[in-house]
C-alpha atoms as a PDB file:
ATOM      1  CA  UNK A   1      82.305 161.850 -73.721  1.00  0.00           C
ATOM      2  CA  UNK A   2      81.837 163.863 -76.809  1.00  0.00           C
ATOM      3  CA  UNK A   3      80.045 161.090 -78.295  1.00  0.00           C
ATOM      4  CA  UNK A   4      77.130 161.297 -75.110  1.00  0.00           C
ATOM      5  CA  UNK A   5      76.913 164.916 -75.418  1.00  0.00           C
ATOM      6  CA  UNK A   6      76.290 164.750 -79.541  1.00  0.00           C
ATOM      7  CA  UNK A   7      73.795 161.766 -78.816  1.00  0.00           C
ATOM      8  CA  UNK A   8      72.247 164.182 -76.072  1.00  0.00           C
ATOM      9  CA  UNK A   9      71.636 167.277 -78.146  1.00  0.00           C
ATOM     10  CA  UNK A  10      70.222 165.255 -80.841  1.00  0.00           C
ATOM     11  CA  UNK A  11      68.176 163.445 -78.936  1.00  0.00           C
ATOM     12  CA  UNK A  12      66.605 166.882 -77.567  1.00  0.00           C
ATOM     13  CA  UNK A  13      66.378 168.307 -81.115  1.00  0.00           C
ATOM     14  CA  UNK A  14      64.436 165.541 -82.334  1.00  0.00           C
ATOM     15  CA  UNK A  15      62.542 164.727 -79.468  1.00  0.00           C
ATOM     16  CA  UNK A  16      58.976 165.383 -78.563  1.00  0.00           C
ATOM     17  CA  UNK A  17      60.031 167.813 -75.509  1.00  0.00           C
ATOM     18  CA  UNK A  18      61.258 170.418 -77.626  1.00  0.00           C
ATOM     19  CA  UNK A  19      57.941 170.199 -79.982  1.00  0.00           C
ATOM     20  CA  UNK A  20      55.727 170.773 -76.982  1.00  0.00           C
ATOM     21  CA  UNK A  21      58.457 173.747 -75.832  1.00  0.00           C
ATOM     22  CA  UNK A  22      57.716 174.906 -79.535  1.00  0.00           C
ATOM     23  CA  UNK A  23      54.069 173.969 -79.884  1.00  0.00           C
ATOM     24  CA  UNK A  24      54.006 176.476 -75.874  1.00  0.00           C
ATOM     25  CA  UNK A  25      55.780 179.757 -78.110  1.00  0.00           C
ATOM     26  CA  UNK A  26      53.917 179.161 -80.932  1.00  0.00           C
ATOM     27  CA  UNK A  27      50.251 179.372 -79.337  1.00  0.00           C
ATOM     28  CA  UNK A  28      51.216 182.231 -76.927  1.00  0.00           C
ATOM     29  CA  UNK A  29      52.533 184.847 -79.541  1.00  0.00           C
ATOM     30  CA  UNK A  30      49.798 183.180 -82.133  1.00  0.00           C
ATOM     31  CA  UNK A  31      46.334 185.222 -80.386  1.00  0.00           C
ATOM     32  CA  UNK A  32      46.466 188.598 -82.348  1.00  0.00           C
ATOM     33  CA  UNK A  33      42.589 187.891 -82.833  1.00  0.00           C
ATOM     34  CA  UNK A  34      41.940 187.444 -79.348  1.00  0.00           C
ATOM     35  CA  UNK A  35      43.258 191.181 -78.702  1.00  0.00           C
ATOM     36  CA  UNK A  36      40.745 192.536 -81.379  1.00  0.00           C
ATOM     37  CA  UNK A  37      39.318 194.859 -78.318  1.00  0.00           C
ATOM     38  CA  UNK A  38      43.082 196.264 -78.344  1.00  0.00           C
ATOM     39  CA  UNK A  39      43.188 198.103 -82.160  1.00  0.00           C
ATOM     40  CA  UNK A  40      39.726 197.585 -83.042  1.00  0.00           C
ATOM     41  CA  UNK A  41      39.012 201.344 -81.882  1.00  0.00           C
ATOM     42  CA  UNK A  42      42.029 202.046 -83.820  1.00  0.00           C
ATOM     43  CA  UNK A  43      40.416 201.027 -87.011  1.00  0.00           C
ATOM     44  CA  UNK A  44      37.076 202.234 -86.384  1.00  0.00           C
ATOM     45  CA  UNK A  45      38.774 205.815 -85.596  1.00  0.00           C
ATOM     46  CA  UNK A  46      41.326 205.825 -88.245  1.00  0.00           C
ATOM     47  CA  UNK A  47      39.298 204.411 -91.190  1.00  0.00           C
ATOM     48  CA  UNK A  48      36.022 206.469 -90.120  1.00  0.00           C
ATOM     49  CA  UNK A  49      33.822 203.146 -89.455  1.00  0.00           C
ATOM     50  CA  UNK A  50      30.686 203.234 -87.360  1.00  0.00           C
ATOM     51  CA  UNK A  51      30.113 200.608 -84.878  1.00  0.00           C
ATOM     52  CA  UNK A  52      27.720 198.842 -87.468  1.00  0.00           C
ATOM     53  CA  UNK A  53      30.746 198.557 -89.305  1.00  0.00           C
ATOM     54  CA  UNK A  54      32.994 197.354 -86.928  1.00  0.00           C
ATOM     55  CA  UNK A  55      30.625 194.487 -85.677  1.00  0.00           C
ATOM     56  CA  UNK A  56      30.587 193.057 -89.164  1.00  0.00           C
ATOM     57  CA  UNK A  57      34.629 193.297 -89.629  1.00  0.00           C
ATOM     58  CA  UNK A  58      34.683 191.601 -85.976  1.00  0.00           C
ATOM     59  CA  UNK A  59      32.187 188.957 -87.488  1.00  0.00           C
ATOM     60  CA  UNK A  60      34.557 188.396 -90.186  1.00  0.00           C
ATOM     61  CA  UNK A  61      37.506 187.781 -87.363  1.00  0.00           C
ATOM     62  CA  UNK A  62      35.547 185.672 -85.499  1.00  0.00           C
ATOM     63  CA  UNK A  63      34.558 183.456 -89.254  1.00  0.00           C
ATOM     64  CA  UNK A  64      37.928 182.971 -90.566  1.00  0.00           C
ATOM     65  CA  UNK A  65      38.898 182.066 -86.761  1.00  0.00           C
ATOM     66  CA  UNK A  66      36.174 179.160 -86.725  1.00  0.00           C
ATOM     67  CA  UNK A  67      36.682 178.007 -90.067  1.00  0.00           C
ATOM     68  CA  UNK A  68      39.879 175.483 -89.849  1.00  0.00           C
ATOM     69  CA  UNK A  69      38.649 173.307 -92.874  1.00  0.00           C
ATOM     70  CA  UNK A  70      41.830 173.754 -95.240  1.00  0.00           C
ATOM     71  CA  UNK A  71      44.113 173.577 -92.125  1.00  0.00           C
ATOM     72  CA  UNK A  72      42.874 170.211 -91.398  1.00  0.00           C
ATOM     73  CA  UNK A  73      43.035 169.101 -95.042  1.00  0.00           C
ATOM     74  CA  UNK A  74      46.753 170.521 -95.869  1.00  0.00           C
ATOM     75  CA  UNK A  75      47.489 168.721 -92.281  1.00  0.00           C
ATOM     76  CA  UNK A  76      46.200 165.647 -94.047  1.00  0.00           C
ATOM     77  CA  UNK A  77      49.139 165.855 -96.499  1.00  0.00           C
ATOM     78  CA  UNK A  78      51.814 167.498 -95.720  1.00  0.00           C
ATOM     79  CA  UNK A  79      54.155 167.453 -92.398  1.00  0.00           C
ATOM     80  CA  UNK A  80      53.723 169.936 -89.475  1.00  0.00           C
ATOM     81  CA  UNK A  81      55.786 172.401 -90.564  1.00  0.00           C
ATOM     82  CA  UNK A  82      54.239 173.062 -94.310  1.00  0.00           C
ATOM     83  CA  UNK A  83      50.855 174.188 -91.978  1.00  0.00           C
ATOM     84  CA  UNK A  84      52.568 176.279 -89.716  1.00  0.00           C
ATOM     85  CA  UNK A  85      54.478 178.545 -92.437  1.00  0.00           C
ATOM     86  CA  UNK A  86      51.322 178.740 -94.533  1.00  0.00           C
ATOM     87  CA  UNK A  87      49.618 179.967 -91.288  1.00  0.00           C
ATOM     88  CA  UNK A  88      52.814 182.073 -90.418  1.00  0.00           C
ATOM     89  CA  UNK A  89      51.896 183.461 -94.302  1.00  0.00           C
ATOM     90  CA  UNK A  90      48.562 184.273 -93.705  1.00  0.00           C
ATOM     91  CA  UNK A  91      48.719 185.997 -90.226  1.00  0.00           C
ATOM     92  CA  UNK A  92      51.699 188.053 -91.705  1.00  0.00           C
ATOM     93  CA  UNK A  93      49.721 189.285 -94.953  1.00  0.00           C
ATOM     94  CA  UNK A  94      46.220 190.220 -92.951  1.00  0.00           C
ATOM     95  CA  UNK A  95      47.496 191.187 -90.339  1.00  0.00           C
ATOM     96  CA  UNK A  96      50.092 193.361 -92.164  1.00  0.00           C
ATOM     97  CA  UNK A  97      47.111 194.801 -94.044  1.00  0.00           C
ATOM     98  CA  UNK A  98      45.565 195.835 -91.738  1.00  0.00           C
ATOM     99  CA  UNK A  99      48.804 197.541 -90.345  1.00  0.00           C
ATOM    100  CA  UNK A 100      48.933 198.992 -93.505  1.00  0.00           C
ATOM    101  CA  UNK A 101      45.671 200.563 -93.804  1.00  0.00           C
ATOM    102  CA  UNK A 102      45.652 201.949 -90.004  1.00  0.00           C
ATOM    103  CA  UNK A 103      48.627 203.519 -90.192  1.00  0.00           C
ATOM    104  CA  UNK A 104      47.498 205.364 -93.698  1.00  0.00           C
ATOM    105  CA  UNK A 105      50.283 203.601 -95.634  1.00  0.00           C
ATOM    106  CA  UNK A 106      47.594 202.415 -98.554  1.00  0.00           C
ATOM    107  CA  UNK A 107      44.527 204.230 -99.707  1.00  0.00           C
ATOM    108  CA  UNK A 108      41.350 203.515 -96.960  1.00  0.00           C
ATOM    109  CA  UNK A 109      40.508 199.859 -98.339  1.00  0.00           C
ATOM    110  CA  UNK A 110      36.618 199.541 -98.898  1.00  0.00           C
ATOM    111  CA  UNK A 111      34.907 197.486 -95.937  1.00  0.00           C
ATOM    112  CA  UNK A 112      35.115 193.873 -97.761  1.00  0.00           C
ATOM    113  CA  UNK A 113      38.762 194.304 -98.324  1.00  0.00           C
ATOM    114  CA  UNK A 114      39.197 194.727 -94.134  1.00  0.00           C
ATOM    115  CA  UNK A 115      36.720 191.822 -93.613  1.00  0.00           C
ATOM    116  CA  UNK A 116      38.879 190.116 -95.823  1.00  0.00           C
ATOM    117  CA  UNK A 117      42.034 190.935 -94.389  1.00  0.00           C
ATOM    118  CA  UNK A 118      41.323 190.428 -90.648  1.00  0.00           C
ATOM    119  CA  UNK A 119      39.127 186.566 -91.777  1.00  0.00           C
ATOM    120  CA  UNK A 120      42.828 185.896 -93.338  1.00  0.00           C
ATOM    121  CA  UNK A 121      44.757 186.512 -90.244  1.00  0.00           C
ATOM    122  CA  UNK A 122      42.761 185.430 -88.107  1.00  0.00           C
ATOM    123  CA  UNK A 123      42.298 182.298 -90.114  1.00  0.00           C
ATOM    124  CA  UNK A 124      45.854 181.607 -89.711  1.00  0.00           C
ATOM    125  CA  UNK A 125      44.691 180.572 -85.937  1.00  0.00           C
ATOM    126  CA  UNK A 126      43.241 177.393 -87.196  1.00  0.00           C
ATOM    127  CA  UNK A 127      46.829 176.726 -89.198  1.00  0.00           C
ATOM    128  CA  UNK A 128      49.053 177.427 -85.831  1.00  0.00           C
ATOM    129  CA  UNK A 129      46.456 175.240 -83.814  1.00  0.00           C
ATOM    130  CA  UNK A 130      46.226 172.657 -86.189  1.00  0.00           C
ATOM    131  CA  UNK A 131      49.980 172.437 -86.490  1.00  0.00           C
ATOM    132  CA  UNK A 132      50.681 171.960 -82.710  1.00  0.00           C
ATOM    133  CA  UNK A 133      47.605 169.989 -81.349  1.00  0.00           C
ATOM    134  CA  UNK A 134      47.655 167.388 -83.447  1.00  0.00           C
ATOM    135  CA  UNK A 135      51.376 167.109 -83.496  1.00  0.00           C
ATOM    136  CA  UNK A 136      51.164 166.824 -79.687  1.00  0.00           C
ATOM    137  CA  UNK A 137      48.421 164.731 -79.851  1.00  0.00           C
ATOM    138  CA  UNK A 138      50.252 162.390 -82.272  1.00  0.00           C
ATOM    139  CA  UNK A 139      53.581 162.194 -80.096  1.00  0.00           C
ATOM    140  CA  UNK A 140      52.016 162.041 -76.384  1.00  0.00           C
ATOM    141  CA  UNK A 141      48.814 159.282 -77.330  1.00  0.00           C
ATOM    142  CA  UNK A 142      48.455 158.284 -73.327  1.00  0.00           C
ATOM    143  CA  UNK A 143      48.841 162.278 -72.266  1.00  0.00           C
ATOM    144  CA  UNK A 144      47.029 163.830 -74.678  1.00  0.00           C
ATOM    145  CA  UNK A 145      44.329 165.853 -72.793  1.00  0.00           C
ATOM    146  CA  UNK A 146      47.079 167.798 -70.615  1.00  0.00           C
ATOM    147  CA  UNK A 147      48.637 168.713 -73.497  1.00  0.00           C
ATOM    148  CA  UNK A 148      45.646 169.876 -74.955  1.00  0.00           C
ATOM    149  CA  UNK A 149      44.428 171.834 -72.062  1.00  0.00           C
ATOM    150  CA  UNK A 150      47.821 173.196 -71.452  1.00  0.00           C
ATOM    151  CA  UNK A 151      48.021 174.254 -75.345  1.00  0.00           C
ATOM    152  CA  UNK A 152      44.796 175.876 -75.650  1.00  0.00           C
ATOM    153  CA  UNK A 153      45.437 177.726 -72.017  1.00  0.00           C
ATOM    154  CA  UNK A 154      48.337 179.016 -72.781  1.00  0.00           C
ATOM    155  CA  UNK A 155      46.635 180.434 -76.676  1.00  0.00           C
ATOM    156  CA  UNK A 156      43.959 182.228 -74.654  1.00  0.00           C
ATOM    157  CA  UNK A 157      46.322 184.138 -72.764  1.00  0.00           C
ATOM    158  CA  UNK A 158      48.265 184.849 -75.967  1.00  0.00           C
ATOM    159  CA  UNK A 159      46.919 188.203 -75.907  1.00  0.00           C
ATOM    160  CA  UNK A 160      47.865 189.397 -72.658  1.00  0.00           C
ATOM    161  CA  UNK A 161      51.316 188.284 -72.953  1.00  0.00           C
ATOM    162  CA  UNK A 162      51.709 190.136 -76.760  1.00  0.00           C
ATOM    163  CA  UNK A 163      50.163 192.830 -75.358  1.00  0.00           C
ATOM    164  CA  UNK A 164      53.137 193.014 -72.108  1.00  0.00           C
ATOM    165  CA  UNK A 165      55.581 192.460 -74.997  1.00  0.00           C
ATOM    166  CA  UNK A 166      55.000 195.439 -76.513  1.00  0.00           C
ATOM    167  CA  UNK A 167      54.478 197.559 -73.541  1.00  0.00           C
ATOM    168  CA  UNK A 168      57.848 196.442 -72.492  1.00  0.00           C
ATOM    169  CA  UNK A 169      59.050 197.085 -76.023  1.00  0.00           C
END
């Protein structure tokens, strides 16, 4: 009996069920450039930026977002999980950055250094996606479109659920 149930939980921890459960939390917590309508009055009111200003940080979201080059390339070479934490990295420093400079914690960073910031977190989209799609891909071959649909669904509403997290919170 104890046998079955130590073949059972390892079959579940290695299985392709629990990626997919995974791959799910991953791309709905993963969308904090999808909710830049949320803190992007924040910044412009905060930092003193004029909507000029803010349309060319939100251009610099919406670049780094688009551009999953490296992603794809690391992917290339390394298991799943080396993309994901060097995504996790990413989102954590430019997105913490731009914490950082909102909340008056650093000096009022010059307009490149926020277009930087928010291109770097939201270029850690293209890591989280990159990590889960084609790792679902690769694991269901014959099922792969549902997946993909259900992946990608459940990263656009990434933004609505964050932002019920932390109204609840």
């Amino acid at each position: 009996m104890m046998a079955n149930m130590k073949s059972l939980a390892v079959q579940v921890l290695t299985g392709r069920w629990l990626m997919v459960f995974a791959s799910f939390l991953l791309m709905v917590t993963a969308g904090a450039s999808y909710m830049f309508g949320l803190y992007s009055n924040d910044i412009k009111s905060v930092l003193g930026y004029d909507q000029t200003t803010l349309n060319l940080i939100s251009f610099s979201k919406d670049l780094g977002a688009n551009i999953g080059l490296l992603s794809g390339l690391i992917n290339e070479v390394t298991p799943p999980w080396v993309v994901l934490s060097v995504g996790a990295a990413l989102n954590f420093f430019g997105n913490f950055m731009i914490f950082l400079a909102v909340t008056r914690r650093i000096a009022k960073p010059q307009v490149w250094h926020m277009c930087s910031y928010i291109a770097v977190g939201a270029n850690s989209h293209t890591f989280t996606n990159t990590g889960t799609l084609v790792t679902c891909v690769k694991n269901f071959t014959e099922s792969r479109g549902v997946v993909l649909g259900l992946l990608k669904g459940y990263s656009g509403i990434s933004a609505a659920v964050v932002a019920q997290l932390d109204r609840a919170l």
